[in-house]
Protein backbone atom coordinates (compact mmCIF):
# COMPACT_ATOMS: atom_id res chain seq x y z
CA UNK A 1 -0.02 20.14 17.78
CA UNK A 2 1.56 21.73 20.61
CA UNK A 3 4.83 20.19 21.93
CA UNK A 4 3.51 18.49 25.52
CA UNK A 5 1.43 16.53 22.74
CA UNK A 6 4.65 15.98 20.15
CA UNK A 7 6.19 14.79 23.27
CA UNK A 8 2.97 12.54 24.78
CA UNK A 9 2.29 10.87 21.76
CA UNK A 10 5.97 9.78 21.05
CA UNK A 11 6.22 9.11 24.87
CA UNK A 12 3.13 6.12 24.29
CA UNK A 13 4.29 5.38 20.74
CA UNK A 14 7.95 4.51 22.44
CA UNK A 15 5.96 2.67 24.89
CA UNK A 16 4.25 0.58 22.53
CA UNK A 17 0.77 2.41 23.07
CA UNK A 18 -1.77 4.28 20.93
CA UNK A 19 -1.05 7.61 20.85
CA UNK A 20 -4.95 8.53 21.01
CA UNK A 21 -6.20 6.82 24.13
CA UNK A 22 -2.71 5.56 25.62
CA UNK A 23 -4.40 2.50 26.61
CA UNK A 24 -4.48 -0.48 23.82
CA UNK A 25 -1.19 -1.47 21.53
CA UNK A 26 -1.83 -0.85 17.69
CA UNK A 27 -1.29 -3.55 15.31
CA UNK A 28 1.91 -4.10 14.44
CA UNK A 29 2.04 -1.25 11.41
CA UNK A 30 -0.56 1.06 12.85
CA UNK A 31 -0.74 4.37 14.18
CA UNK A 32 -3.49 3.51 16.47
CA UNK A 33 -5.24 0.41 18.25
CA UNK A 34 -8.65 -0.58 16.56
CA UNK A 35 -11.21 1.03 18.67
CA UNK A 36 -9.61 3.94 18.06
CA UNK A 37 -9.51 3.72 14.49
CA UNK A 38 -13.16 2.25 14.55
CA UNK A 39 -14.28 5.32 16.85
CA UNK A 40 -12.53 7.48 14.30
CA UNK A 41 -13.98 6.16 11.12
CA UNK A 42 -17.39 6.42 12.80
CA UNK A 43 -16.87 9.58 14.22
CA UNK A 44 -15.76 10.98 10.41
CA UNK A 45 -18.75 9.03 8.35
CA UNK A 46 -21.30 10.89 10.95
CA UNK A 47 -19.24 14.22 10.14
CA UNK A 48 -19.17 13.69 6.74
CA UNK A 49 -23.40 13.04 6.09
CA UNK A 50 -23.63 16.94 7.29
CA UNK A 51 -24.95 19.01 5.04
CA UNK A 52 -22.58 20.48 2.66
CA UNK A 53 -19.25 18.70 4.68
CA UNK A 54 -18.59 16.27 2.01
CA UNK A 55 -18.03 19.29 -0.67
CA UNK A 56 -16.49 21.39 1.35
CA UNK A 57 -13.98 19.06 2.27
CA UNK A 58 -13.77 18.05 -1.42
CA UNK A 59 -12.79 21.80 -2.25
CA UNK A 60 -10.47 22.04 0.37
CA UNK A 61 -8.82 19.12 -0.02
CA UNK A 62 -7.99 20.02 -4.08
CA UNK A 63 -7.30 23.50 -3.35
CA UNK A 64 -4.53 21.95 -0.48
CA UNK A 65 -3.10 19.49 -3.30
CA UNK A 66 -2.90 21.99 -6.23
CA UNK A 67 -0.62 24.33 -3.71
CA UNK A 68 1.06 21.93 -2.50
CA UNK A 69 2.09 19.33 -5.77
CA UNK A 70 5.87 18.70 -4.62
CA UNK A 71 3.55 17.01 -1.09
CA UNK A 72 1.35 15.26 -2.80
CA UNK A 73 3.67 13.44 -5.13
CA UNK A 74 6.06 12.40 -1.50
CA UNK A 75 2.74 11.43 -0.69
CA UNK A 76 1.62 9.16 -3.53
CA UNK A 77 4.86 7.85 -3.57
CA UNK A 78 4.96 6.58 -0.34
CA UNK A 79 1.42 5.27 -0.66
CA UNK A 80 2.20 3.88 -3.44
CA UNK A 81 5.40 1.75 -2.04
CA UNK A 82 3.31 0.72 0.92
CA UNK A 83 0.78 -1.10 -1.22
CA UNK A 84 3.56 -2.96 -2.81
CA UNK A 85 5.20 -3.96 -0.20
CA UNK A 86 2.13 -5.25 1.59
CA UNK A 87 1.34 -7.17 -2.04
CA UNK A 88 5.51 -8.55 -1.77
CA UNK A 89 4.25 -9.86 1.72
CA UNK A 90 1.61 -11.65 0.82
CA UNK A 91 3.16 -13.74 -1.96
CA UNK A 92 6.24 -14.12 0.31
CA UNK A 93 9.08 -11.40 -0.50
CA UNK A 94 11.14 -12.91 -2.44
CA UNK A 95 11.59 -14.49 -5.92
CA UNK A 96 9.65 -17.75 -6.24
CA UNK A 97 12.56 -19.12 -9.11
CA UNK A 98 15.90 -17.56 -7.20
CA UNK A 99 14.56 -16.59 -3.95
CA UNK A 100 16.46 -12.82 -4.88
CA UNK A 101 14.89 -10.76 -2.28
CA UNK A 102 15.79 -6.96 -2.57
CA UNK A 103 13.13 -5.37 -3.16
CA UNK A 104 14.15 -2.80 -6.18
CA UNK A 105 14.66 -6.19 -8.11
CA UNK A 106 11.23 -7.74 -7.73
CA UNK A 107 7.88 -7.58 -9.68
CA UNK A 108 4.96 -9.41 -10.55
CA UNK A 109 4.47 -11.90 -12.38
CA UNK A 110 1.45 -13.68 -14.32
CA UNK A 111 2.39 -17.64 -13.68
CA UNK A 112 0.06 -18.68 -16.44
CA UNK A 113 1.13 -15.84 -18.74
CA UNK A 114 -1.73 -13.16 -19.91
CA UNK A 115 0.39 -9.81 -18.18
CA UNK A 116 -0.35 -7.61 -21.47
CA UNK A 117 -4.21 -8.61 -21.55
CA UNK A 118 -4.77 -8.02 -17.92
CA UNK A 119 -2.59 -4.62 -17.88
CA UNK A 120 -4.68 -3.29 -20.71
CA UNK A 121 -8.01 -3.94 -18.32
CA UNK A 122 -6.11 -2.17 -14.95
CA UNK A 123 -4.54 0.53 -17.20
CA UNK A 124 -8.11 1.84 -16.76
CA UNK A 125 -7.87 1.64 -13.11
CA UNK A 126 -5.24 3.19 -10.18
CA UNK A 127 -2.84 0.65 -11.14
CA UNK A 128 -2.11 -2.92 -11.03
CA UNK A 129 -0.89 -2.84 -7.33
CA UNK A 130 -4.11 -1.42 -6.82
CA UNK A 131 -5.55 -4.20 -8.55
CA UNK A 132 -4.30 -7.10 -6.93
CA UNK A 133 -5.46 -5.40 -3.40
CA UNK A 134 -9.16 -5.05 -4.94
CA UNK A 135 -9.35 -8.31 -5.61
CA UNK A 136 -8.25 -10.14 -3.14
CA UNK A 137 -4.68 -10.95 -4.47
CA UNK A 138 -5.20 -13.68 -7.67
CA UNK A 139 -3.84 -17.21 -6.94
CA UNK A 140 -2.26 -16.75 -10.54
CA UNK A 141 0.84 -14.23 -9.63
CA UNK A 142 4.00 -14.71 -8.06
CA UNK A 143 6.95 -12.58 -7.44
CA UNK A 144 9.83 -13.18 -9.82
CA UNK A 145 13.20 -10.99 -9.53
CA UNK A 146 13.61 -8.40 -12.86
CA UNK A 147 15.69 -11.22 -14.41
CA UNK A 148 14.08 -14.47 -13.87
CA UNK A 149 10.58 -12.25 -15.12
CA UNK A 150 12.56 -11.15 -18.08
CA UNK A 151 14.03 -14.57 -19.15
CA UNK A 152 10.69 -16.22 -18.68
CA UNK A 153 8.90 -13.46 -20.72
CA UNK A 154 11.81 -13.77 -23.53
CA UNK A 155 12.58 -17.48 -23.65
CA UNK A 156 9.47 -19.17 -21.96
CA UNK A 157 11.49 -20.33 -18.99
CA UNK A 158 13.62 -19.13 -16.51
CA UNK A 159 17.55 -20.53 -16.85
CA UNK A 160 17.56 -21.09 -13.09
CA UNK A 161 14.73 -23.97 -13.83
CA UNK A 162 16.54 -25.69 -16.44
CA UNK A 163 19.04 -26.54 -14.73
């Protein structure tokens, strides 16, 4: 990217435009408005049914990842925090016993108990962030801090509910 375009595209994203056409506003969290995106994913199925695109970009795209590992962890690792804190969102971003709400100190938790059985089915799987996105994020979690999750693993309630 040359810099007039480093410079156009933060120009419109300053603006509060999409950085492709410079027309629409992205959602709140996205790089670019929807028709873009839609034109895009359209655009890249089409390229994809080529013959021989889907492979090649298979090939390319390992060969890219297994020179570049220290990359593709940053990557994963941000990925990987973006899917949990869009899961935090959705059951509210903060503890549902002490209403902690940093985010190093929170996890999921099971309300109805059953963690170990249903870990043992995702294990197969990405991962139980993962999990909860696939399925349309189960009625039957919650977000408890680390010690509230702990205490109600360990003594079957958390102190902060006895009281």
């Amino acid at each position: 990217m040359s810099s007039y375009d480093k410079h156009r595209v933060e120009q419109l994203s300053q603006r509060g435009l999409c950085p492709r056409c410079g027309i629409r506003s992205p959602e709140e969290g996205k790089r670019w408005c929807q028709q873009c995106r839609d034109y895009y994913l359209n655009y890249r199925k089409k390229y994809m049914k080529r013959p021989g695109k889907k492979e090649r970009h298979y090939e390319t795209s390992l060969a890219w990842q297994r020179r570049n590992p220290e990359k593709v962890a940053i990557m994963a690792k941000r990925a990987r925090r973006k899917l949990k804190e869009i899961i935090f969102k959705h059951y509210g971003s903060k503890c549902a016993c002490c209403g902690e709400s940093q985010y190093e100190f929170l996890t999921i938790d099971h309300i109805n108990g059953g963690g170990n059985k249903d870990r043992r089915k995702i294990s197969k799987m990405r991962g139980s962030f993962f999990w909860i996105k696939q399925n349309n994020y189960p009625d039957d979690l919650q977000i408890l801090c680390a010690n509230c999750n702990t205490a109600k693993a360990y003594h079957g309630i958390c102190p902060h509910q006895k009281q």
